[in-house]
C-alpha atoms as a PDB file:
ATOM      1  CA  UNK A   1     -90.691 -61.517 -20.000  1.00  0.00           C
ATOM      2  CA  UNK A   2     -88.847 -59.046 -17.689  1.00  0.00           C
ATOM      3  CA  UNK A   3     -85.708 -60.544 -18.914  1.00  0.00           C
ATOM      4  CA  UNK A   4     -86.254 -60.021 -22.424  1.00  0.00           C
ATOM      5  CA  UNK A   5     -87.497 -56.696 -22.200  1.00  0.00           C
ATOM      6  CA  UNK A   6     -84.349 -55.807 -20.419  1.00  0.00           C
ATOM      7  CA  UNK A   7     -82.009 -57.883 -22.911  1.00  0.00           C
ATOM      8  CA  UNK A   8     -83.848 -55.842 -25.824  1.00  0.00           C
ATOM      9  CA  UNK A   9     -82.939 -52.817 -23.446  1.00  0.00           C
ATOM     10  CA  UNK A  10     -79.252 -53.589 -23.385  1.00  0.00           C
ATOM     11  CA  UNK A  11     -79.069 -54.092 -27.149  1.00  0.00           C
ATOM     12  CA  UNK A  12     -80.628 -50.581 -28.247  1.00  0.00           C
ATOM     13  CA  UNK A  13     -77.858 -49.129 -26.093  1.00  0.00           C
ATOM     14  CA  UNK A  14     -75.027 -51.484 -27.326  1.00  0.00           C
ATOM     15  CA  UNK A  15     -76.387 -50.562 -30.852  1.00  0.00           C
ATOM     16  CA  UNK A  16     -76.236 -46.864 -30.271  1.00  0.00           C
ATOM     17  CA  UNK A  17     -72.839 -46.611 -28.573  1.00  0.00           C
ATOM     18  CA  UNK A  18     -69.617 -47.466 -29.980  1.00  0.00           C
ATOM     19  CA  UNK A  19     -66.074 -47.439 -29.024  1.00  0.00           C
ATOM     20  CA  UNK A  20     -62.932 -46.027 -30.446  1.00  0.00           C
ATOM     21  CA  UNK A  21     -59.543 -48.142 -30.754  1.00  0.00           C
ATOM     22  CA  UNK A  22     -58.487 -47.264 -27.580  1.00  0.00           C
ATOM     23  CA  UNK A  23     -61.383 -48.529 -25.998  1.00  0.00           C
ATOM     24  CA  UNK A  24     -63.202 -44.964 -24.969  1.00  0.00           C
ATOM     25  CA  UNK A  25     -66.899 -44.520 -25.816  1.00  0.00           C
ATOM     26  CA  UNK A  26     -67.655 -42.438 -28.458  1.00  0.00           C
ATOM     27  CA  UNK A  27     -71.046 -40.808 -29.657  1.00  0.00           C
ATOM     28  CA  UNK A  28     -73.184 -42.137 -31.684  1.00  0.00           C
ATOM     29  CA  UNK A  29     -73.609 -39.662 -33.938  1.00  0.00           C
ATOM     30  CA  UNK A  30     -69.892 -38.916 -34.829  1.00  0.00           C
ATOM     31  CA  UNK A  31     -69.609 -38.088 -38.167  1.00  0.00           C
ATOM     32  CA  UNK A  32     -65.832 -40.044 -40.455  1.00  0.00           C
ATOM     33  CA  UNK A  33     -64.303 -36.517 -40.617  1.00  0.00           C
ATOM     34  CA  UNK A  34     -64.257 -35.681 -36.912  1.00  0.00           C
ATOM     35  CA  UNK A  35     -62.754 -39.164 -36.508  1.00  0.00           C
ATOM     36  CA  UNK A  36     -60.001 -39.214 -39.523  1.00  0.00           C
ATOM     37  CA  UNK A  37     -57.701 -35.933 -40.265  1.00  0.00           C
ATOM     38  CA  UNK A  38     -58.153 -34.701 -43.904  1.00  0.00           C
ATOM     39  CA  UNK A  39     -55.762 -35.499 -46.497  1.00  0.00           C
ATOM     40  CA  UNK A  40     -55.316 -34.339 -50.110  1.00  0.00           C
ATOM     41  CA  UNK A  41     -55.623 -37.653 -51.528  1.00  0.00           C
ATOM     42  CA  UNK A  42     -59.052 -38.281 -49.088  1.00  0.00           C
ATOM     43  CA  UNK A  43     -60.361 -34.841 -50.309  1.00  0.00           C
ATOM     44  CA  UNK A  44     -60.453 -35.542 -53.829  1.00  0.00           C
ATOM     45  CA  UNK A  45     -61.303 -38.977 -53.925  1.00  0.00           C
ATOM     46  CA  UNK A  46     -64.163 -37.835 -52.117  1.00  0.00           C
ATOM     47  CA  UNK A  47     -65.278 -35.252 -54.721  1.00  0.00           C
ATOM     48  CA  UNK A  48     -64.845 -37.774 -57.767  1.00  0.00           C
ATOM     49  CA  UNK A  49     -66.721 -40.695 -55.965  1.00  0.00           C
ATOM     50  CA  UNK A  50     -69.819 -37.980 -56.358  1.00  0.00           C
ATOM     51  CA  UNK A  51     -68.676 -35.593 -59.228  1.00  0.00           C
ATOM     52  CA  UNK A  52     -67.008 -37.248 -62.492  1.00  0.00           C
ATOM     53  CA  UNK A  53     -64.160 -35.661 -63.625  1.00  0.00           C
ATOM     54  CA  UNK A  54     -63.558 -36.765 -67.100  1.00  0.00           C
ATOM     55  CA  UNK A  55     -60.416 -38.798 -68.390  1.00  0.00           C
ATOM     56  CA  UNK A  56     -59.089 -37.668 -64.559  1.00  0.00           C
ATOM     57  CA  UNK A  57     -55.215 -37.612 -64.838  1.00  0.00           C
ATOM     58  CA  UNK A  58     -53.472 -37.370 -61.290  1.00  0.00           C
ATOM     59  CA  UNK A  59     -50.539 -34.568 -61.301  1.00  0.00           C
ATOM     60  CA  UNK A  60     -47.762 -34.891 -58.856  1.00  0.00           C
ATOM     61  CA  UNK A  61     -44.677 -32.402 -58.230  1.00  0.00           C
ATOM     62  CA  UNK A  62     -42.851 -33.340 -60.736  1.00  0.00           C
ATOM     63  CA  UNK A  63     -45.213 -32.132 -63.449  1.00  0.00           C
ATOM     64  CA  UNK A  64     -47.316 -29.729 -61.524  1.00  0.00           C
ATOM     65  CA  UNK A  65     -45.099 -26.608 -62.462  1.00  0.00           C
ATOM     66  CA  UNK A  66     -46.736 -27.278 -66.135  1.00  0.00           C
ATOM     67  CA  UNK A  67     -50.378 -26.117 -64.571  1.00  0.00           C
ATOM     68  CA  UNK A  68     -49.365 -23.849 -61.177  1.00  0.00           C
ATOM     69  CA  UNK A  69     -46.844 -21.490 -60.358  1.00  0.00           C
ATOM     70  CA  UNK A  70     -46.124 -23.450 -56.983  1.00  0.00           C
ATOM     71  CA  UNK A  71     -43.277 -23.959 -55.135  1.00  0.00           C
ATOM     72  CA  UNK A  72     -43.828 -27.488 -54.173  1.00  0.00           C
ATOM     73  CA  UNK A  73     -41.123 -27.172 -51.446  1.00  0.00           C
ATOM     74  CA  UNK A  74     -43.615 -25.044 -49.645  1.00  0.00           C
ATOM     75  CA  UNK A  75     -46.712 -27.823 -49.846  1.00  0.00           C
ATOM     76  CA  UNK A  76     -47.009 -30.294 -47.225  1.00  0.00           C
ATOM     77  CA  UNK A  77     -48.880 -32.896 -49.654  1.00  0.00           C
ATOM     78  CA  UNK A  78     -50.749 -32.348 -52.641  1.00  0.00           C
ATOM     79  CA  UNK A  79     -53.772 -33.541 -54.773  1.00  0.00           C
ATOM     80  CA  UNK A  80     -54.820 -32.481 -58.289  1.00  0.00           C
ATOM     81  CA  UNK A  81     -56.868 -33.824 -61.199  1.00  0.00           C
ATOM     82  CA  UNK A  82     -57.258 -32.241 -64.482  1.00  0.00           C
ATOM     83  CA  UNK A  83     -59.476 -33.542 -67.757  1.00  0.00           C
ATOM     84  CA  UNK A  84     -56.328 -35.344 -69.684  1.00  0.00           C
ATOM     85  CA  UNK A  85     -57.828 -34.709 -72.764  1.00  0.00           C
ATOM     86  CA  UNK A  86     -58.032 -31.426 -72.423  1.00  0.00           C
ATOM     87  CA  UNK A  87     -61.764 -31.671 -73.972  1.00  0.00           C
ATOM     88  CA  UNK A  88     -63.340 -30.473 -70.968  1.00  0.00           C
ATOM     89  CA  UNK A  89     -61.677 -27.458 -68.114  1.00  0.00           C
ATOM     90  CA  UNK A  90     -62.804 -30.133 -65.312  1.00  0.00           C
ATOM     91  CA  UNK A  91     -60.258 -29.947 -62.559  1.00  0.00           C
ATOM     92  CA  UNK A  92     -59.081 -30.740 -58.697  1.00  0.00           C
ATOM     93  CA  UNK A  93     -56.379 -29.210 -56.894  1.00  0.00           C
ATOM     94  CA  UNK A  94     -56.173 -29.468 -53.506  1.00  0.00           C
ATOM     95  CA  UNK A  95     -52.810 -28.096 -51.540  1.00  0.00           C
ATOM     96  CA  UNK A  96     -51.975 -28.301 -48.186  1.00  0.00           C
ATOM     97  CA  UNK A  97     -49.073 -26.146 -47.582  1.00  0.00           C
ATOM     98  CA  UNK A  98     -46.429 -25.764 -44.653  1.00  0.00           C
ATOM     99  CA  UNK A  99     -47.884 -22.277 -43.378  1.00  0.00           C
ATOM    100  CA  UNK A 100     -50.164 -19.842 -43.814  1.00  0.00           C
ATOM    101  CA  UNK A 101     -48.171 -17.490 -45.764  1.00  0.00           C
ATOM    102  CA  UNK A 102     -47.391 -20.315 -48.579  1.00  0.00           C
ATOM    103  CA  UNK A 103     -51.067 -21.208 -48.686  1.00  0.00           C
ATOM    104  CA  UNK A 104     -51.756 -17.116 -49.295  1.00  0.00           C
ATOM    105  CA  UNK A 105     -49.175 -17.347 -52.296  1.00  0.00           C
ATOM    106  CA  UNK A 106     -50.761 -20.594 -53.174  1.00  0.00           C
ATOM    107  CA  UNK A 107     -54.302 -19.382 -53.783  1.00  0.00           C
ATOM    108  CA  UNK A 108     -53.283 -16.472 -55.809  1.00  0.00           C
ATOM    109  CA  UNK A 109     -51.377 -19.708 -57.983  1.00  0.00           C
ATOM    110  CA  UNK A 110     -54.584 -21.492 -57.805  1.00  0.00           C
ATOM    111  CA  UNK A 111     -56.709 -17.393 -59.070  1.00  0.00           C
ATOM    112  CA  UNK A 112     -54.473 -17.446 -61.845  1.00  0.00           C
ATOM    113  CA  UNK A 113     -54.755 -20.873 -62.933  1.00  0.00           C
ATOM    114  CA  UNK A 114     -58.579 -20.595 -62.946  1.00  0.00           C
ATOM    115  CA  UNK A 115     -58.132 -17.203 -65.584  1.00  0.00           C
ATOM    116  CA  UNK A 116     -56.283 -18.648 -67.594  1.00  0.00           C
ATOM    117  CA  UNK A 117     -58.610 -21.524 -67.952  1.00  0.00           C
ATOM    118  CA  UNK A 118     -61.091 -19.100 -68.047  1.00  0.00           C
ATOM    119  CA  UNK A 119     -59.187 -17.148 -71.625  1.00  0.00           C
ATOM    120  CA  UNK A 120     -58.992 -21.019 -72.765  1.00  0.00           C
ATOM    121  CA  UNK A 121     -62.168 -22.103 -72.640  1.00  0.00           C
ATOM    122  CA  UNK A 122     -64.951 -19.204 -73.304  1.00  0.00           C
ATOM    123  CA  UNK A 123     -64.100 -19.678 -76.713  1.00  0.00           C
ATOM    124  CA  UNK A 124     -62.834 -23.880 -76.942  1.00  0.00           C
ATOM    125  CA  UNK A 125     -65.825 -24.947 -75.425  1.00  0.00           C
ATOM    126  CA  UNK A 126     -68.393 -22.401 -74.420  1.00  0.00           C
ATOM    127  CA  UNK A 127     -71.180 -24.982 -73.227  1.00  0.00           C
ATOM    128  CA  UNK A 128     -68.631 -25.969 -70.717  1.00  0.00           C
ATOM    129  CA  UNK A 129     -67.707 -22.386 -68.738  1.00  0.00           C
ATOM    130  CA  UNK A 130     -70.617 -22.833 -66.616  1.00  0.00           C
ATOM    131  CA  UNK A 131     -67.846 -25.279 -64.627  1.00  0.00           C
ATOM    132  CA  UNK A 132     -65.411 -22.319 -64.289  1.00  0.00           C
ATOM    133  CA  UNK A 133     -68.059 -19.164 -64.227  1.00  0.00           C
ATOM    134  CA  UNK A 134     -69.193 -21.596 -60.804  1.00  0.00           C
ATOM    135  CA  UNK A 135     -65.360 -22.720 -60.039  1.00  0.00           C
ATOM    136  CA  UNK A 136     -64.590 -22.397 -55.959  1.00  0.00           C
ATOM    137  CA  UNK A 137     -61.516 -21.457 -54.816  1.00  0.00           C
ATOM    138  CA  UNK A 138     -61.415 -22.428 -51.196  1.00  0.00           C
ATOM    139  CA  UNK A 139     -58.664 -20.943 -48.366  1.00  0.00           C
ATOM    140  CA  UNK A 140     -58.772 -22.274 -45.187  1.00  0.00           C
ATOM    141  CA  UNK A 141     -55.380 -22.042 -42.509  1.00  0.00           C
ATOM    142  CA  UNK A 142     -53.223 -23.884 -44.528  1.00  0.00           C
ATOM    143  CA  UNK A 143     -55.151 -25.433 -47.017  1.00  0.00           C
ATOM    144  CA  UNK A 144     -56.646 -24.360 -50.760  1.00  0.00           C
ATOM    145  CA  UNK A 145     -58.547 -25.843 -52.569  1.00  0.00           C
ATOM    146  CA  UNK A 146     -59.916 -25.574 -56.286  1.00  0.00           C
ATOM    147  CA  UNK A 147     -62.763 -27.291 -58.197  1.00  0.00           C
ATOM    148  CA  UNK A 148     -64.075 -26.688 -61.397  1.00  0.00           C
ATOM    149  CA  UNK A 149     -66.411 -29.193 -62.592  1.00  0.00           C
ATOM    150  CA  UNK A 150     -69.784 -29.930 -63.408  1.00  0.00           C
ATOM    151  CA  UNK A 151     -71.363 -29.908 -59.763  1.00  0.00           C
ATOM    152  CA  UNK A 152     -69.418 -27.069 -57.938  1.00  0.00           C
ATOM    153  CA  UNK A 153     -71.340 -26.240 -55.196  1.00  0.00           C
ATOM    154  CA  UNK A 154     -71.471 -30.353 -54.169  1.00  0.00           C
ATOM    155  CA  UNK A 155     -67.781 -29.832 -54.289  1.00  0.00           C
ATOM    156  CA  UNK A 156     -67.514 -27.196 -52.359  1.00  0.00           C
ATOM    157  CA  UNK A 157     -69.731 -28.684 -49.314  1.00  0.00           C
ATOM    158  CA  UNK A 158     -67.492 -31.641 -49.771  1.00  0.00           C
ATOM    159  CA  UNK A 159     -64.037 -29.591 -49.237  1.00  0.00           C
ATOM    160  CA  UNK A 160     -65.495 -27.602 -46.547  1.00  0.00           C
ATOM    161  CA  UNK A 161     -66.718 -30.513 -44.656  1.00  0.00           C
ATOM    162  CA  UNK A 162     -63.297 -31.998 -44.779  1.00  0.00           C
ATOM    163  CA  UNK A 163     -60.748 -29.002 -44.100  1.00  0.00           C
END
């Protein structure tokens, strides 16, 4: 009886504790994003695996210029989603840039993206500027992030969870 009581004993722990890939303990209650460094990609696939973003079409540098005023030689690695049917102002963008200063001329990129949206869709689809009235617009070292869609603040715990 001892013996299993102890076994059981030994189990709860083992259960509770974990260990990394080098071997060291860990805590138990270590949350994925202390563990894994944020990426752009990671960001907004972990937005649209809680928000839908509808007919989601991924922009890269080469056509990015067409929706920001960004100097892509100044972003470390990049992220962005917009509504390809242009039905709907739904829309990711997440930058990481080089420095601090890019990320500063980034986010005024990122303002003016979100007004001219804004001019776009009060009259196209008024039912749908709740998503930009409620848009976030997120600086943080050298990261910015942008989210317009139809659960903003969810977005916005996501992206400051993350960066």
């Amino acid at each position: 009886m001892k013996k299993s009581i102890i076994a059981a004993a030994m189990l709860a722990v083992l259960m509770l504790s974990g260990c990394n890939s080098d071997g060291e303990a860990v805590e138990a209650n270590a949350t994925v994003n202390e563990a894994v460094e944020a990426t752009a990609s990671g960001i907004t696939s972990a937005i649209m695996a809680e928000i839908e973003i509808p007919s989601a079409m991924e922009k890269n540098a080469e056509n990015i210029g067409a929706y920001y005023d960004i100097d892509t030689a100044t972003v470390a690695e990049m992220s962005v989603y917009i509504c390809g049917s242009g039905a709907y102002p739904d829309e990711l963008a997440v930058f990481k840039f080089n420095d601090e200063a890019s990320a500063k001329v980034g986010a005024e990129s990122v303002k003016s993206r979100l007004d001219s949206q804004t001019a776009i869709y009060k009259d196209y689809t008024p039912a749908e500027m709740y998503k930009l009235d409620e848009a976030v617009i997120i600086t943080e070292g050298n990261w910015v992030a942008f989210a317009a869609c139809a659960d903003n603040a969810k977005a916005k715990e996501i992206i400051e969870s993350m960066i």
